[in-house]
Protein backbone atom coordinates (compact mmCIF):
# COMPACT_ATOMS: atom_id res chain seq x y z
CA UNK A 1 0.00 0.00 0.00
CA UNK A 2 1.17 3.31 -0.83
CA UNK A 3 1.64 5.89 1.98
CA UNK A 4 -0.18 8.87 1.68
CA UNK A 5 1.60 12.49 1.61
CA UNK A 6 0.36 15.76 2.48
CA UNK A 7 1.92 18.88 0.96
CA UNK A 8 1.35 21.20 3.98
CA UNK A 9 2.10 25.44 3.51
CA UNK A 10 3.25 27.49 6.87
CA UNK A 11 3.51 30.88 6.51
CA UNK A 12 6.22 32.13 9.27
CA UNK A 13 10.40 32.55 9.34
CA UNK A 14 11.79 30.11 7.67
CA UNK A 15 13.97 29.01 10.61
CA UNK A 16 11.60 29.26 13.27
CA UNK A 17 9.31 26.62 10.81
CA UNK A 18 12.41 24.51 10.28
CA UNK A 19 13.48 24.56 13.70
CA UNK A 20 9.66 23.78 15.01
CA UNK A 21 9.60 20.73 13.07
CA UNK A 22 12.45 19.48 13.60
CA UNK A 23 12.34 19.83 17.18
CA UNK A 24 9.07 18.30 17.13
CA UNK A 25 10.46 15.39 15.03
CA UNK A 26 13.95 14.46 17.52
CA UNK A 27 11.44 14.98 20.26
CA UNK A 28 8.69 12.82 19.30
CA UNK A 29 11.55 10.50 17.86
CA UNK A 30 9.88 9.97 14.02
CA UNK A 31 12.50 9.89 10.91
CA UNK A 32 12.03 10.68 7.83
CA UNK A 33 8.63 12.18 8.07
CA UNK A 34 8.91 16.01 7.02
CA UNK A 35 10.75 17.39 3.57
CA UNK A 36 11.33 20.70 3.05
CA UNK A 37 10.37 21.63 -0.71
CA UNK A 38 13.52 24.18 -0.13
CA UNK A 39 16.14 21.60 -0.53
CA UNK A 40 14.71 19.31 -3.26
CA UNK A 41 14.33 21.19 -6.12
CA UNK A 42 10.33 20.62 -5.76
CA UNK A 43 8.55 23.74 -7.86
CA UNK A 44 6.66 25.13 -4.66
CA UNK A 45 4.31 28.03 -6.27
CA UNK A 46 3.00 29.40 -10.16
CA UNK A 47 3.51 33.16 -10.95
CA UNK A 48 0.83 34.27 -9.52
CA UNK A 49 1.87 33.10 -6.03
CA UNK A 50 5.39 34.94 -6.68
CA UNK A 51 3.64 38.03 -7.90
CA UNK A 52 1.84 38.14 -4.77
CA UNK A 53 4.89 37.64 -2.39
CA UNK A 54 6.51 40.48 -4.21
CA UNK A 55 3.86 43.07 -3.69
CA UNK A 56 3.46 41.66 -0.45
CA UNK A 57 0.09 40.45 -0.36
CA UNK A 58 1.23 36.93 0.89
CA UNK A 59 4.58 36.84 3.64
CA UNK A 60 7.14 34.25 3.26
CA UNK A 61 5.81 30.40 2.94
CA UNK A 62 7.13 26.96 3.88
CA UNK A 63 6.03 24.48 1.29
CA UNK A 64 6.83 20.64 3.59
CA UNK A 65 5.86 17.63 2.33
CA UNK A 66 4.63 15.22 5.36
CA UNK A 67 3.14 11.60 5.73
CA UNK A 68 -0.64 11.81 6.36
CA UNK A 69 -0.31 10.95 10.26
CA UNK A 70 2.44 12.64 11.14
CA UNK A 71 0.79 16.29 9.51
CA UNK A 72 -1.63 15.34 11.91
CA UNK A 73 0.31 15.17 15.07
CA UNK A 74 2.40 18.45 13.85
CA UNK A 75 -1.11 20.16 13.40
CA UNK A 76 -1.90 19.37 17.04
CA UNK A 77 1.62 20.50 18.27
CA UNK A 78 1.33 24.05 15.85
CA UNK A 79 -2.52 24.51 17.40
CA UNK A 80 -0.91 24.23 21.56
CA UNK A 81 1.48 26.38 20.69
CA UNK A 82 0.03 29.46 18.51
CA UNK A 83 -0.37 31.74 21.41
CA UNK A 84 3.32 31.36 21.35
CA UNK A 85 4.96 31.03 17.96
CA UNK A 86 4.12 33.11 14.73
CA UNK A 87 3.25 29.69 12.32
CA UNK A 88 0.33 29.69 10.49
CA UNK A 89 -0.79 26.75 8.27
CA UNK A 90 -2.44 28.15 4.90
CA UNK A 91 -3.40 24.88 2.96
CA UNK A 92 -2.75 21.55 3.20
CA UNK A 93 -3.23 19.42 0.02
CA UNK A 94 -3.01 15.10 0.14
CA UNK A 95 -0.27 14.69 -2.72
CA UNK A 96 -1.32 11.64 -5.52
CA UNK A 97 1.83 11.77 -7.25
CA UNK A 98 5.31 13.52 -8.48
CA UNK A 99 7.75 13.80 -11.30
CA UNK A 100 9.94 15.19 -13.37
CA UNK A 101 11.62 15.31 -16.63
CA UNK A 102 15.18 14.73 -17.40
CA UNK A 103 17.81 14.27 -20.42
CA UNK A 104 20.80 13.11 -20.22
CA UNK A 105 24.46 12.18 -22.23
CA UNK A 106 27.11 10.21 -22.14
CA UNK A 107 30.45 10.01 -23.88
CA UNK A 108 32.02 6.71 -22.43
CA UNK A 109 30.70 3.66 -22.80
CA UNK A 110 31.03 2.81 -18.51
CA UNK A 111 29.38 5.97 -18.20
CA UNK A 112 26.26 5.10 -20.65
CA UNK A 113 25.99 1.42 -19.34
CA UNK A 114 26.18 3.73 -15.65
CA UNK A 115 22.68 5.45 -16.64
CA UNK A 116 21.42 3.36 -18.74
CA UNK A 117 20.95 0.44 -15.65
CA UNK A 118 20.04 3.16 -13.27
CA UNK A 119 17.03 4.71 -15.68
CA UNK A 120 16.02 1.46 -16.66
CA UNK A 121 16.21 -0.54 -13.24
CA UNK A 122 12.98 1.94 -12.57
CA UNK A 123 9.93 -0.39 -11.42
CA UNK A 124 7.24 -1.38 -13.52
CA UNK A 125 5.16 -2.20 -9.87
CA UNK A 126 2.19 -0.05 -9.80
CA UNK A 127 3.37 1.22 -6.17
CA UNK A 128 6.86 2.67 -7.19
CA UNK A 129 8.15 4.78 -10.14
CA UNK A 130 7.31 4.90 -13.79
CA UNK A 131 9.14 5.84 -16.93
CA UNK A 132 6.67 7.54 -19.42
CA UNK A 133 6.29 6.38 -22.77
CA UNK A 134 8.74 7.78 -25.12
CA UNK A 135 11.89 7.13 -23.31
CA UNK A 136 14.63 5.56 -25.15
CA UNK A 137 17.85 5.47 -25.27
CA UNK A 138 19.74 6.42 -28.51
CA UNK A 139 23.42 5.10 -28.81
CA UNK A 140 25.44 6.73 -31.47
CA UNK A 141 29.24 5.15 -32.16
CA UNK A 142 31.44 6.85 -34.63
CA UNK A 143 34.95 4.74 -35.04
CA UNK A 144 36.06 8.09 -36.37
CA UNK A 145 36.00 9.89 -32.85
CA UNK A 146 37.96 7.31 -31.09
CA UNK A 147 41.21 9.04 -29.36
CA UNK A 148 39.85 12.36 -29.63
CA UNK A 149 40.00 14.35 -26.18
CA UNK A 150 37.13 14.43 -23.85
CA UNK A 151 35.47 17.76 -24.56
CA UNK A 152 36.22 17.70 -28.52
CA UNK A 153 32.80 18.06 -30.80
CA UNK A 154 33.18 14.55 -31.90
CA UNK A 155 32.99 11.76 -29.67
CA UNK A 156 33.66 7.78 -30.52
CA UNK A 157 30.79 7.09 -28.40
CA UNK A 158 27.50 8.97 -27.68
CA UNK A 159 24.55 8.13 -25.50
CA UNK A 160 21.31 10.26 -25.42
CA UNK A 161 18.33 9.99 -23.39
CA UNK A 162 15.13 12.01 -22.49
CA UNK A 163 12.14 11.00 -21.06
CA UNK A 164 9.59 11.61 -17.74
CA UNK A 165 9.62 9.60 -14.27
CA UNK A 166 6.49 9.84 -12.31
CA UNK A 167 5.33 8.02 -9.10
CA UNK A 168 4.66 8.20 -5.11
CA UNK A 169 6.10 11.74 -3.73
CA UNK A 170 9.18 10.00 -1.32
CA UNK A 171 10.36 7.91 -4.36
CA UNK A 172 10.72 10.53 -6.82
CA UNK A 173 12.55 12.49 -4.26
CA UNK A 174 14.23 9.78 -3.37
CA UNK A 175 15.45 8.98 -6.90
CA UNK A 176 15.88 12.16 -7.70
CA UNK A 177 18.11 12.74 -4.98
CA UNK A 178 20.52 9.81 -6.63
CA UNK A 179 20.70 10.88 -10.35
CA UNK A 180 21.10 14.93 -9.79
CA UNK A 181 24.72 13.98 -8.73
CA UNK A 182 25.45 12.98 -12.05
CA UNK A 183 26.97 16.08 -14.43
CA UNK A 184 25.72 14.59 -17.90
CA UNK A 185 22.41 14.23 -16.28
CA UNK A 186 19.78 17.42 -16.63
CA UNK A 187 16.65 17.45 -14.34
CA UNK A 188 13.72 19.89 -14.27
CA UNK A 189 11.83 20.54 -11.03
CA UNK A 190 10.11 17.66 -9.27
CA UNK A 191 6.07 18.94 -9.54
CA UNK A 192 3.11 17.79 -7.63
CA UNK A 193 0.13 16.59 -8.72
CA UNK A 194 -2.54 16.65 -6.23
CA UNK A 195 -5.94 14.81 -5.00
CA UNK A 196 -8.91 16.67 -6.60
């Protein structure tokens, strides 16, 4: 069974958000149960949302992606303590999937064999990650290139990819987390897609 996500906003400091949580997490001794759309590369807000932080309509939100039960422990926590801290919680939307698109190269052959198992290892279960139609690989070898140095405009080997991953919230994080470590590989944002 897949576990359910909640992409929760707080409007507040930054650091006083981050540290609540947090703290509330070591103290309540739960891992792994709050992500910070800050340090994932997860596309948080449209242009209308950043056109109404910059005239100052809206103050500064904390987009956090949270398992179901533990948004509703941290709800509790944020309710005994608003006479006290400055958080306020302005939507909180259950999460039915992620992705993201990527492309990537390769001009070795160790390399290409490198993404080539990675990309295609992804699941076909209906619980974990998906490749979109459309993805696949194109290997290019030109006997012509071989010896030539590594940034030259003609390489003996050549692998290109594109395509779209798309699954439960954690595991595109997750796997995004793995392949944006990798120069020859380009990612765009991870987006949400949302319960209606």
């Amino acid at each position: 069974m897949i576990k359910k996500y909640n992409e929760v906003v707080l409007e507040g400091a930054l650091d006083l958000i981050r540290g609540f949580v947090i703290g509330f997490l070591e103290g309540s001794k739960i891992e792994g149960e709050a992500i910070f759309n800050e340090d994932h590369h997860i596309e948080k807000e449209g242009a209308f949302g950043q056109l109404m932080r910059l005239v100052g309509i809206r103050g500064d939100q904390v987009h956090l992606i949270v398992g179901a039960g533990f948004y509703e422990l941290l709800s509790e926590a944020l309710k005994k303590r608003q006479q006290e801290i400055n958080i306020t919680t302005v939507s909180v939307k259950e999460i039915s999937m992620a992705y993201f698109d990527f492309t990537y190269k390769a001009f070795t052959r160790e390399l290409g064999s490198e993404l080539k198992e990675m990309f295609g290892a992804i699941s076909r279960d209906p619980e974990g990650l998906h490749m979109e139609a459309g993805y696949k690989p194109e290997e290019e070898i030109r006997p012509e290139g071989k010896g030539v140095e590594t940034y030259a405009p003609l390489h003996e080997y050549q692998l290109n990819a594109t395509g779209r991953i798309h699954g439960p919230v954690k595991d595109v994080i997750d796997f995004y987390g793995v392949v944006e470590h990798y120069d020859m590989v380009e990612l765009g944002t991870i987006k949400i897609e949302y319960v209606d």
